[in-house]
N, C-alpha and C. Protein backbone atom coordinates (compact mmCIF):
# COMPACT_ATOMS: atom_id res chain seq x y z
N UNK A 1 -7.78 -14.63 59.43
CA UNK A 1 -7.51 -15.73 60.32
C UNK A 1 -7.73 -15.25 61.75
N UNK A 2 -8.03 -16.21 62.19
CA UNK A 2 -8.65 -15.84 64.05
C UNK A 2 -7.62 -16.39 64.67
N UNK A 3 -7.46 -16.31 66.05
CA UNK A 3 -6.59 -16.67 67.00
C UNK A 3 -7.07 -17.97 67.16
N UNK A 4 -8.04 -18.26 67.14
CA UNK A 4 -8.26 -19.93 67.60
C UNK A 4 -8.19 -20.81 66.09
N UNK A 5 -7.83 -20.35 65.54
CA UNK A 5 -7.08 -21.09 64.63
C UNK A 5 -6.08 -21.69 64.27
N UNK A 6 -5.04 -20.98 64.85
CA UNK A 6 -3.84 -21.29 65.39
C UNK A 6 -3.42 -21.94 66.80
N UNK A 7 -4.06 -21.16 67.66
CA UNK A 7 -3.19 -20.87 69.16
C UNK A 7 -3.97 -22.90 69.53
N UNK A 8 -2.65 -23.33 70.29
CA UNK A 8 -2.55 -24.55 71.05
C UNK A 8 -3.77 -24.58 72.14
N UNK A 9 -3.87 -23.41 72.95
CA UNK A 9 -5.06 -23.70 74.17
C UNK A 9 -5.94 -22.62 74.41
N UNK A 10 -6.63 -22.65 75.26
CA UNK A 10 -7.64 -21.52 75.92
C UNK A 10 -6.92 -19.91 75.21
N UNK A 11 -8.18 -18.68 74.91
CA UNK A 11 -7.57 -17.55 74.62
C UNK A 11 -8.62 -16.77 75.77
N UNK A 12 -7.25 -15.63 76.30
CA UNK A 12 -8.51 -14.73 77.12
C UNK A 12 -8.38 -13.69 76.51
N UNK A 13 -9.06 -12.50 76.93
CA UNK A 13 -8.83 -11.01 76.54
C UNK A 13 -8.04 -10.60 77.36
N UNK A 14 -7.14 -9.67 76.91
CA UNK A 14 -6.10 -9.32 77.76
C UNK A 14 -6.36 -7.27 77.68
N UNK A 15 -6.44 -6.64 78.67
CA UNK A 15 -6.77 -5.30 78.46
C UNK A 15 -5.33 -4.64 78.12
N UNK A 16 -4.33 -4.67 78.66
CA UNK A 16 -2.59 -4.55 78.45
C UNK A 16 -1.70 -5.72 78.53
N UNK A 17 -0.95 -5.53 77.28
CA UNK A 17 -0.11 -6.59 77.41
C UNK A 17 1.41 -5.78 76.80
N UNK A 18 2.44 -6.27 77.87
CA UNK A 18 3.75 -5.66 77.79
C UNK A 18 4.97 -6.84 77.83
N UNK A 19 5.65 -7.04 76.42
CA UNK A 19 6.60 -7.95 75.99
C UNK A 19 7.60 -7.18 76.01
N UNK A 20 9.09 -7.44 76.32
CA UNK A 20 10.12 -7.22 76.51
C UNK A 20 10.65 -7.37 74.99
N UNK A 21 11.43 -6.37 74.76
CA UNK A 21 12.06 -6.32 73.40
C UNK A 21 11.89 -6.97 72.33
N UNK A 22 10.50 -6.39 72.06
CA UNK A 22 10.33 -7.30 70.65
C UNK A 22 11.28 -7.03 69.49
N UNK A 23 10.98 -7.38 68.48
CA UNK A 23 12.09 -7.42 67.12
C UNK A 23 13.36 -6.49 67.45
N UNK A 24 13.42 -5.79 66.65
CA UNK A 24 14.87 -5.32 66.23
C UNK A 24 14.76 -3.52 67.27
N UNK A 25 13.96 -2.96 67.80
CA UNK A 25 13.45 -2.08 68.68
C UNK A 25 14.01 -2.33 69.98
N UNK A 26 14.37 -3.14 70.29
CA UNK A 26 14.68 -3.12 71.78
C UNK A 26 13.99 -3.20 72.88
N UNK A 27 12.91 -2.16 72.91
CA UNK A 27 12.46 -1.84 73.71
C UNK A 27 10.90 -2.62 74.22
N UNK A 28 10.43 -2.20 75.14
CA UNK A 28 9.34 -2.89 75.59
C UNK A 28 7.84 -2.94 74.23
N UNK A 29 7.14 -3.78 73.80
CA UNK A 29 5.94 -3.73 72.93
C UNK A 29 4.97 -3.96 74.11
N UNK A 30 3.95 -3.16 73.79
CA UNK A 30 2.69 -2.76 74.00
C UNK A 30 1.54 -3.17 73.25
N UNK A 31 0.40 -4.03 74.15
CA UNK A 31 -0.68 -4.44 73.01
C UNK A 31 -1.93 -4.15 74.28
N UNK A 32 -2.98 -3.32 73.52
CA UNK A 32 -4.04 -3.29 74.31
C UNK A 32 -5.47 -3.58 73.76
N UNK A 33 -5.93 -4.40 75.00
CA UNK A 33 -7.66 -4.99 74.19
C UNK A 33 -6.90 -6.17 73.15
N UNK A 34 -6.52 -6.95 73.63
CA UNK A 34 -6.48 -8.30 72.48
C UNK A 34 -6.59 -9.37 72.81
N UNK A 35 -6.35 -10.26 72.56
CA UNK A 35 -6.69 -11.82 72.45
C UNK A 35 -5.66 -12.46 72.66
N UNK A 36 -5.07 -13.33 73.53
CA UNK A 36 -3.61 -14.00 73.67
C UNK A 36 -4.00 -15.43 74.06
N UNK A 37 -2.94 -16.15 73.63
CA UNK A 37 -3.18 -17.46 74.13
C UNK A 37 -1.51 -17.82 74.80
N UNK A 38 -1.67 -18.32 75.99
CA UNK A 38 -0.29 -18.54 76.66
C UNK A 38 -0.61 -19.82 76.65
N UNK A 39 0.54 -21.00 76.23
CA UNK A 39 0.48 -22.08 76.01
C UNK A 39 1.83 -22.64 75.58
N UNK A 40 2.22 -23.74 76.47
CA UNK A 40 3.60 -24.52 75.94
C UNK A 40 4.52 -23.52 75.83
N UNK A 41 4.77 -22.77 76.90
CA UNK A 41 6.19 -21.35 76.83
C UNK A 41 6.43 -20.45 75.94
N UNK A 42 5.29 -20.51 75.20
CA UNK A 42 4.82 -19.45 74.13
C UNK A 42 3.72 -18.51 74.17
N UNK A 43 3.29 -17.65 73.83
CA UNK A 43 2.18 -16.45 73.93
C UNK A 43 1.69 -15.81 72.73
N UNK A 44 0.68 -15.81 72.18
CA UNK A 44 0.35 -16.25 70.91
C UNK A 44 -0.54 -14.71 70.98
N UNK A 45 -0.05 -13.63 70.16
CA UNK A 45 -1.13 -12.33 69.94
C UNK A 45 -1.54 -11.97 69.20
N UNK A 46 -3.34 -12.39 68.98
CA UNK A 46 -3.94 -11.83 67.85
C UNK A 46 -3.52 -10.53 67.81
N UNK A 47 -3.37 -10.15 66.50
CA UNK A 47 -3.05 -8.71 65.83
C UNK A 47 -4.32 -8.76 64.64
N UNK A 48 -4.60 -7.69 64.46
CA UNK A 48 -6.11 -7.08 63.55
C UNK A 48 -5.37 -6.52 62.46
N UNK A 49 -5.43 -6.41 61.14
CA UNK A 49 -4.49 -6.32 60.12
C UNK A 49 -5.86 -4.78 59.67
N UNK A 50 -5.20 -3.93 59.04
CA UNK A 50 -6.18 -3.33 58.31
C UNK A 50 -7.08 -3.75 57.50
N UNK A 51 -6.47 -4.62 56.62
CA UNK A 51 -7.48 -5.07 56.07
C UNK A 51 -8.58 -6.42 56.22
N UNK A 52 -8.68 -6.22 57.35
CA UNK A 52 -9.70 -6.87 58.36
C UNK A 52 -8.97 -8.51 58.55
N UNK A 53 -8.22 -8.85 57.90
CA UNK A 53 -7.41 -10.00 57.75
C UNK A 53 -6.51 -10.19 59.40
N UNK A 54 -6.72 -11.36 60.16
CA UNK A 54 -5.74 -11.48 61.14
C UNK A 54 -4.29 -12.02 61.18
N UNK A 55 -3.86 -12.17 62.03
CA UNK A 55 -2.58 -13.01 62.04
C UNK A 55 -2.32 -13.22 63.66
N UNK A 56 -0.86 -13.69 63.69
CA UNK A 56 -0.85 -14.10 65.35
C UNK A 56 0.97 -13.07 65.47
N UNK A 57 1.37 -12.53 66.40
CA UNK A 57 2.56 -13.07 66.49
C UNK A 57 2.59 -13.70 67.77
N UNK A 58 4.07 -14.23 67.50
CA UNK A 58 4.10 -15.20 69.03
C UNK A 58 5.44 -15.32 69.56
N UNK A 59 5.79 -14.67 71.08
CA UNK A 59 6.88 -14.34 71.50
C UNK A 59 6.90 -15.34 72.95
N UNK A 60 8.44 -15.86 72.73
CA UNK A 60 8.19 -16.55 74.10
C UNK A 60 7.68 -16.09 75.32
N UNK A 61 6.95 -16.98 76.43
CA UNK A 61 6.65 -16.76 77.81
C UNK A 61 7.21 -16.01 78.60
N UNK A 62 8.35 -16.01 78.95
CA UNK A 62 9.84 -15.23 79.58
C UNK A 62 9.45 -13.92 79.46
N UNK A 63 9.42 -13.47 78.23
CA UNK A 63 9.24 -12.12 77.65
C UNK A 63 7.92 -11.16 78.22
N UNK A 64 6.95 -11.45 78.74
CA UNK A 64 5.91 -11.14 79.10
C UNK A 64 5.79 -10.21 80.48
N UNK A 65 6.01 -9.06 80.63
CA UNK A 65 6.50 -8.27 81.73
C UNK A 65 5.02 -7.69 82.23
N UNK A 66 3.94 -7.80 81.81
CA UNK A 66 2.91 -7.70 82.27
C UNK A 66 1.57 -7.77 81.53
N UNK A 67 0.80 -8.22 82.52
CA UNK A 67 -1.05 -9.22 81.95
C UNK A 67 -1.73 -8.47 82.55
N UNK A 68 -2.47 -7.21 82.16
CA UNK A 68 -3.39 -6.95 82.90
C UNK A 68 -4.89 -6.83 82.66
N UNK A 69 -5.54 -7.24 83.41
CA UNK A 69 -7.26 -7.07 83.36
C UNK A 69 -7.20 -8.84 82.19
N UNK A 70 -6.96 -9.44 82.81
CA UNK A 70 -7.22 -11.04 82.04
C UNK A 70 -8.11 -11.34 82.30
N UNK A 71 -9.06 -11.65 81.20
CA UNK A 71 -10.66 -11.91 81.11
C UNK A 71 -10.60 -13.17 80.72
N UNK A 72 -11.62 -14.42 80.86
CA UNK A 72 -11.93 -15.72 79.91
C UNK A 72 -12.77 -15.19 78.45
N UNK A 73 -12.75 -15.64 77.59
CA UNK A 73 -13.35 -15.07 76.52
C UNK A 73 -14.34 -16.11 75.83
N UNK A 74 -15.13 -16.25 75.35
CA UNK A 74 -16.02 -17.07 74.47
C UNK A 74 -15.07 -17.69 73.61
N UNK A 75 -15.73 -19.05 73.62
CA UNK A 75 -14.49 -20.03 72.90
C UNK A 75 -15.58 -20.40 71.66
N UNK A 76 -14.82 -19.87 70.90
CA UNK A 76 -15.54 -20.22 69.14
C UNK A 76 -14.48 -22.00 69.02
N UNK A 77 -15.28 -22.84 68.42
CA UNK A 77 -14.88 -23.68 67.71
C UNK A 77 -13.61 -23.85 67.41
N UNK A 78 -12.53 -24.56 66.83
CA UNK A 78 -11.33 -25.07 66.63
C UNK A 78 -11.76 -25.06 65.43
N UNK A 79 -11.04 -24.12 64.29
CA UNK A 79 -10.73 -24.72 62.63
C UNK A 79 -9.19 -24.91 62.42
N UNK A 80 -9.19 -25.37 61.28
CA UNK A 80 -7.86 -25.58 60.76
C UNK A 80 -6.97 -24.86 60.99
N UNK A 81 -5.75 -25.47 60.71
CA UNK A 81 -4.48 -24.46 61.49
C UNK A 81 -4.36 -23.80 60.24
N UNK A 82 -3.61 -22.55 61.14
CA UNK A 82 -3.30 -21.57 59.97
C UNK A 82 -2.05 -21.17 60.14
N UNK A 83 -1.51 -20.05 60.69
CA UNK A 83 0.28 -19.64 60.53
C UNK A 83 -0.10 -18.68 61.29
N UNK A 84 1.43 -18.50 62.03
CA UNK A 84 2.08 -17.69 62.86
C UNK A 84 3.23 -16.88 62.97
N UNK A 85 3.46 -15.53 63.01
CA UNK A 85 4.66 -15.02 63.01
C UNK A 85 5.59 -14.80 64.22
N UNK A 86 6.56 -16.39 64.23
CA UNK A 86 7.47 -16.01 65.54
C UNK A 86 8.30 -14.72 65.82
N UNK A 87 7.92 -14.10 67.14
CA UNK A 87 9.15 -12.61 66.85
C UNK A 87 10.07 -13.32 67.79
């Protein structure tokens, strides 16, 4: 599954992305080189699964302690919705 399968609006590339206490860790999560969609007070992050399979998670807006190097990205088509893992 791709990010524009899911995510509500526009996705850019994001070179660092730093969320405030994700799950049960506490501490700050780290995502670099990915795909996000910020939309409706939510933030939607492609994640690359090993086995080439995607998914999203998606942590509220608030949480987002830094965006850096935000690129526009090539907008593939809109398919069917697929699923998301709220953290």
């Amino acid at each position: 599954m791709k990010l524009n399968e899911i995510a509500p609006g526009p996705i850019v590339k994001v070179g660092r992305l730093i969320i405030d206490s994700p799950g049960a860790s506490g501490g700050p999560g780290s995502y670099q080189d990915v795909e996000v969609c910020f939309a409706d007070g939510w933030v939607y992050v492609e994640v690359k699964e090993e086995d080439g399979e995607g998914s999203a998670n998606v942590y509220p807006a608030h949480r987002v302690k830094l965006a850096f190097n935000v690129q526009p990205t090539k907008q593939e088509p809109k398919r069917a919705r697929g699923s998301a893992h709220f953290v």
